[in-house]
C-alpha atoms as a PDB file:
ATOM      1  CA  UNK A   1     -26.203  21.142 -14.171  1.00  0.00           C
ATOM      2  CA  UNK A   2     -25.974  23.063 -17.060  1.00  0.00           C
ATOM      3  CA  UNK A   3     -27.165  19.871 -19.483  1.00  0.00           C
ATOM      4  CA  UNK A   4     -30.027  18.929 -16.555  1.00  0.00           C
ATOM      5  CA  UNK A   5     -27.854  16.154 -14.671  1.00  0.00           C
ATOM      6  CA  UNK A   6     -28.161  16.032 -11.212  1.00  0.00           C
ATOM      7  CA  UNK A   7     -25.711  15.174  -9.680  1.00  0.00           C
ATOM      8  CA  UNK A   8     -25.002  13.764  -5.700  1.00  0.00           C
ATOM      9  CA  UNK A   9     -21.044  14.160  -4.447  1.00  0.00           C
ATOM     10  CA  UNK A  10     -19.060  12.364  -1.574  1.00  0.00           C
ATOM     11  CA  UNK A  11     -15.427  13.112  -0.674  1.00  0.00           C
ATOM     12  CA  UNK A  12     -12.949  11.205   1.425  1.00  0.00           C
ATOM     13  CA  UNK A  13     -10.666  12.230   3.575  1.00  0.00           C
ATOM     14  CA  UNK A  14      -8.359   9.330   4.360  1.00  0.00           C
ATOM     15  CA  UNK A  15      -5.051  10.351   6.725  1.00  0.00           C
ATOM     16  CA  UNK A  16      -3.012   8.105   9.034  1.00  0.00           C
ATOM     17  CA  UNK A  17      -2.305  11.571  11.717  1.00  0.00           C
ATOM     18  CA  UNK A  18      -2.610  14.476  12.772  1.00  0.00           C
ATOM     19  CA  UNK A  19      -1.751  17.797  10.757  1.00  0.00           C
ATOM     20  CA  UNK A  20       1.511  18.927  11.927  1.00  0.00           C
ATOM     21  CA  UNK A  21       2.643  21.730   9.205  1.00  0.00           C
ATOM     22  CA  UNK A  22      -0.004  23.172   7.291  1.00  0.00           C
ATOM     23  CA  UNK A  23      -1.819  26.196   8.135  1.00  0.00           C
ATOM     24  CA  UNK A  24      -4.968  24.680   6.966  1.00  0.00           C
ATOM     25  CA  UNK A  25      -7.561  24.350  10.182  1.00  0.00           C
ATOM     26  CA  UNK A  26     -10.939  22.904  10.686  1.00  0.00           C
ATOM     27  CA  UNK A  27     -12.760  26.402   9.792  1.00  0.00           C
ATOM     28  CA  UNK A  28     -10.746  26.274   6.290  1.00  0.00           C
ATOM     29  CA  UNK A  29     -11.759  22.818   5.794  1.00  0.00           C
ATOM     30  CA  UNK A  30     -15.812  23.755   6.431  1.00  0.00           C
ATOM     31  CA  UNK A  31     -14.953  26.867   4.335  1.00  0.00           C
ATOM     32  CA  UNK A  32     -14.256  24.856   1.174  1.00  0.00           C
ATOM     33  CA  UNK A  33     -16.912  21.922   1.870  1.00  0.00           C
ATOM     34  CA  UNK A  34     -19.655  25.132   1.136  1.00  0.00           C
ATOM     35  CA  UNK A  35     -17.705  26.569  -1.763  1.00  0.00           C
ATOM     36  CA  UNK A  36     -17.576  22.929  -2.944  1.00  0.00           C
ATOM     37  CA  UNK A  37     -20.802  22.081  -2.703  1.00  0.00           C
ATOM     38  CA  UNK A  38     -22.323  25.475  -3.793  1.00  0.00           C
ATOM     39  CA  UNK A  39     -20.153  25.773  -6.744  1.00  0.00           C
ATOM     40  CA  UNK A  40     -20.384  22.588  -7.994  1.00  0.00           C
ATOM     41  CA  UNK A  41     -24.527  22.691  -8.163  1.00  0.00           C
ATOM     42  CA  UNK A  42     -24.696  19.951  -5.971  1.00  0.00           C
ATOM     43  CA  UNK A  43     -27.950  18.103  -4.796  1.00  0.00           C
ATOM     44  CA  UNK A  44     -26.044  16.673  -1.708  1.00  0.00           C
ATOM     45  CA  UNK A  45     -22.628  16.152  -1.162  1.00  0.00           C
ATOM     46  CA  UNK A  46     -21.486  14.126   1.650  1.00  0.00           C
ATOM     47  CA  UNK A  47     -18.193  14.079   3.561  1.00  0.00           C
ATOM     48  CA  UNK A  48     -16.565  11.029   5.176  1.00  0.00           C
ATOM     49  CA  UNK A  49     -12.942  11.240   7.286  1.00  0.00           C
ATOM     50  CA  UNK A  50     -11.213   7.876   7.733  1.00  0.00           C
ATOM     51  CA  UNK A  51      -8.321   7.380  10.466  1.00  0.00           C
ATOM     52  CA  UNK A  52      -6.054   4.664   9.742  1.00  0.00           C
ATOM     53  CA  UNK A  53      -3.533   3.021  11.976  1.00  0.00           C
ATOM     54  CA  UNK A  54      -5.037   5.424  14.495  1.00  0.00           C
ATOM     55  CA  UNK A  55      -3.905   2.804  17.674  1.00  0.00           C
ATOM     56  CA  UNK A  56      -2.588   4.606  20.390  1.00  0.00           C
ATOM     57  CA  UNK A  57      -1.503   7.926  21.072  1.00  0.00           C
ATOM     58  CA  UNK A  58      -4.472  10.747  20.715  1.00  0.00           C
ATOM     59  CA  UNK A  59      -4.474  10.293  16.861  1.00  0.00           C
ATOM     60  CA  UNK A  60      -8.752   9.501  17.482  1.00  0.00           C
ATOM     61  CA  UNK A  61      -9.669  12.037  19.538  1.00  0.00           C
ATOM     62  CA  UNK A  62      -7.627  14.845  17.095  1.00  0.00           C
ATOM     63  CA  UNK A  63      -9.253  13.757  14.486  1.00  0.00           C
ATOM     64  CA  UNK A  64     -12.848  13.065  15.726  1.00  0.00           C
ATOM     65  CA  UNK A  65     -12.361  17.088  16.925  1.00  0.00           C
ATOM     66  CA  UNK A  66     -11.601  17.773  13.292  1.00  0.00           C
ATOM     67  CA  UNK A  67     -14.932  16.017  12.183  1.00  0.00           C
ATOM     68  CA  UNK A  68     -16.766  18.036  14.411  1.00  0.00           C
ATOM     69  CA  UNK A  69     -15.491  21.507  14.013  1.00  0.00           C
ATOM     70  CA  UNK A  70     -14.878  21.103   9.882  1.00  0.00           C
ATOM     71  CA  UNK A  71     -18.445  20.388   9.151  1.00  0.00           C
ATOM     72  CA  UNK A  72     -17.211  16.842   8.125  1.00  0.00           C
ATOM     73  CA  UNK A  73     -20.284  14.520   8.120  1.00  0.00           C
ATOM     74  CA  UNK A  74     -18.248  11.099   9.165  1.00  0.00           C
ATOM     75  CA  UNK A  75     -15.601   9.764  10.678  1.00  0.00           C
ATOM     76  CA  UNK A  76     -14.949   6.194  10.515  1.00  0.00           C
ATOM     77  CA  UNK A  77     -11.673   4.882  12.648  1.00  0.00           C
ATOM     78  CA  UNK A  78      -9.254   2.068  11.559  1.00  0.00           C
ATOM     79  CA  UNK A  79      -7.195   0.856  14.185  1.00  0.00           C
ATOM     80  CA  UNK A  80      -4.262  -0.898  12.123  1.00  0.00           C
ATOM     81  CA  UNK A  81      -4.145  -0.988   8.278  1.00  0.00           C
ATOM     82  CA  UNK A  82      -3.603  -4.405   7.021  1.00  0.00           C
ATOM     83  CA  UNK A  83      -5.058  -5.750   4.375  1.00  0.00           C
ATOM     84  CA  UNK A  84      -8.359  -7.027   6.143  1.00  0.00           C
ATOM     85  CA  UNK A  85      -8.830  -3.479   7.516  1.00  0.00           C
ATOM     86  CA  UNK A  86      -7.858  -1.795   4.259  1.00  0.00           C
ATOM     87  CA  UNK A  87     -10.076  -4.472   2.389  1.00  0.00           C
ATOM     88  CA  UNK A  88     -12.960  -3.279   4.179  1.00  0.00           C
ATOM     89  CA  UNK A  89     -12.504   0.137   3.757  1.00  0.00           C
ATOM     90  CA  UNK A  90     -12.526  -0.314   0.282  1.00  0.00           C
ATOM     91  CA  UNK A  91     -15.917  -1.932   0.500  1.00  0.00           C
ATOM     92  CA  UNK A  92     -16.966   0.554   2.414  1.00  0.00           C
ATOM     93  CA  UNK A  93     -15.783   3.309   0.143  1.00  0.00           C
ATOM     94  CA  UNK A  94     -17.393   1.248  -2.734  1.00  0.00           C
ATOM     95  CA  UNK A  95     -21.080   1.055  -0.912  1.00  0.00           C
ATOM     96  CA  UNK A  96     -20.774   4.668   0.020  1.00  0.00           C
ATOM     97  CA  UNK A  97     -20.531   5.441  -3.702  1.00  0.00           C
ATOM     98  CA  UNK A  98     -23.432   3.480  -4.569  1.00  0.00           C
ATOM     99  CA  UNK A  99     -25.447   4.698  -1.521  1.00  0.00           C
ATOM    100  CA  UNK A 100     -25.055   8.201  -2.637  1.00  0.00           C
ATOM    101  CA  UNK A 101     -25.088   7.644  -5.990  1.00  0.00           C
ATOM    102  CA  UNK A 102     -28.696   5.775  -5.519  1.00  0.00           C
ATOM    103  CA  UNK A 103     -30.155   8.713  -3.595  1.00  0.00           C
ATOM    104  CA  UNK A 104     -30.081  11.043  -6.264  1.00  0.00           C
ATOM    105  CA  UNK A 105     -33.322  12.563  -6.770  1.00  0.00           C
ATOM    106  CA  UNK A 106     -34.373  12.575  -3.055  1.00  0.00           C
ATOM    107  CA  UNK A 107     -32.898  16.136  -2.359  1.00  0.00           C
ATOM    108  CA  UNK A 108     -30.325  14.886   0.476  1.00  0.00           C
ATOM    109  CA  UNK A 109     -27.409  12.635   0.635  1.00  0.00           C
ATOM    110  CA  UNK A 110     -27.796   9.037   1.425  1.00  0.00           C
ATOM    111  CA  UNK A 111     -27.321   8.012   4.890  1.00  0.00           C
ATOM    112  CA  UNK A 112     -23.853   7.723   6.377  1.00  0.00           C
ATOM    113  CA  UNK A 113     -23.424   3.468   6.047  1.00  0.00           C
ATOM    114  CA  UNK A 114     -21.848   1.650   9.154  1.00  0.00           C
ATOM    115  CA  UNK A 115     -17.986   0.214   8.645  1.00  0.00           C
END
């Protein structure tokens, strides 16, 4: 900001469970989303939380909780990671970029894509 760049952010969180042994909680986690995107200058920063090999057990509903009480603007949910999964997770981490990246300029972060 200081040379006149804007400049659009996204951050992803990608985690196969649940917290178990940090003391690190949703309300941290919305905490330093604001500092991040006030410090940084942002013009939009958007925030996308990906479950993999979340099958079974109450891995989705933890973490779709932590979504909605850390500010977090997506979750996306990947049942079992092999490669076709993880594949298109990285295609959808890759259109994300761009996305963001081409809404620069409008005030506001692109649009959160569909996996």
């Amino acid at each position: 900001s200081d040379n006149d760049y804007n400049v659009n952010a996204i951050i992803f969180i990608i985690t196969y469970g649940e917290d178990n042994s940090s003391k690190v909680d949703a309300l941290s986690i919305k905490k330093e989303i604001e500092s991040i995107a006030k410090e940084e200058n942002l013009e939009s920063l958007l925030t996308i939380l990906v479950g993999v090999g979340t099958y079974g057990g109450n891995i989705s509903s933890y973490l779709k909780n932590v979504k909605d009480n850390s500010g977090i603007d997506q979750y996306i949910e990947i049942e079992s990671a092999d490669s076709s999964s993880l594949s298109k997770l990285a295609a959808f981490i890759s259109k994300s970029i761009s996305s963001q990246s081409s809404s620069l300029g409008t005030g506001g972060a692109s649009q959160p894509l569909v996996f």
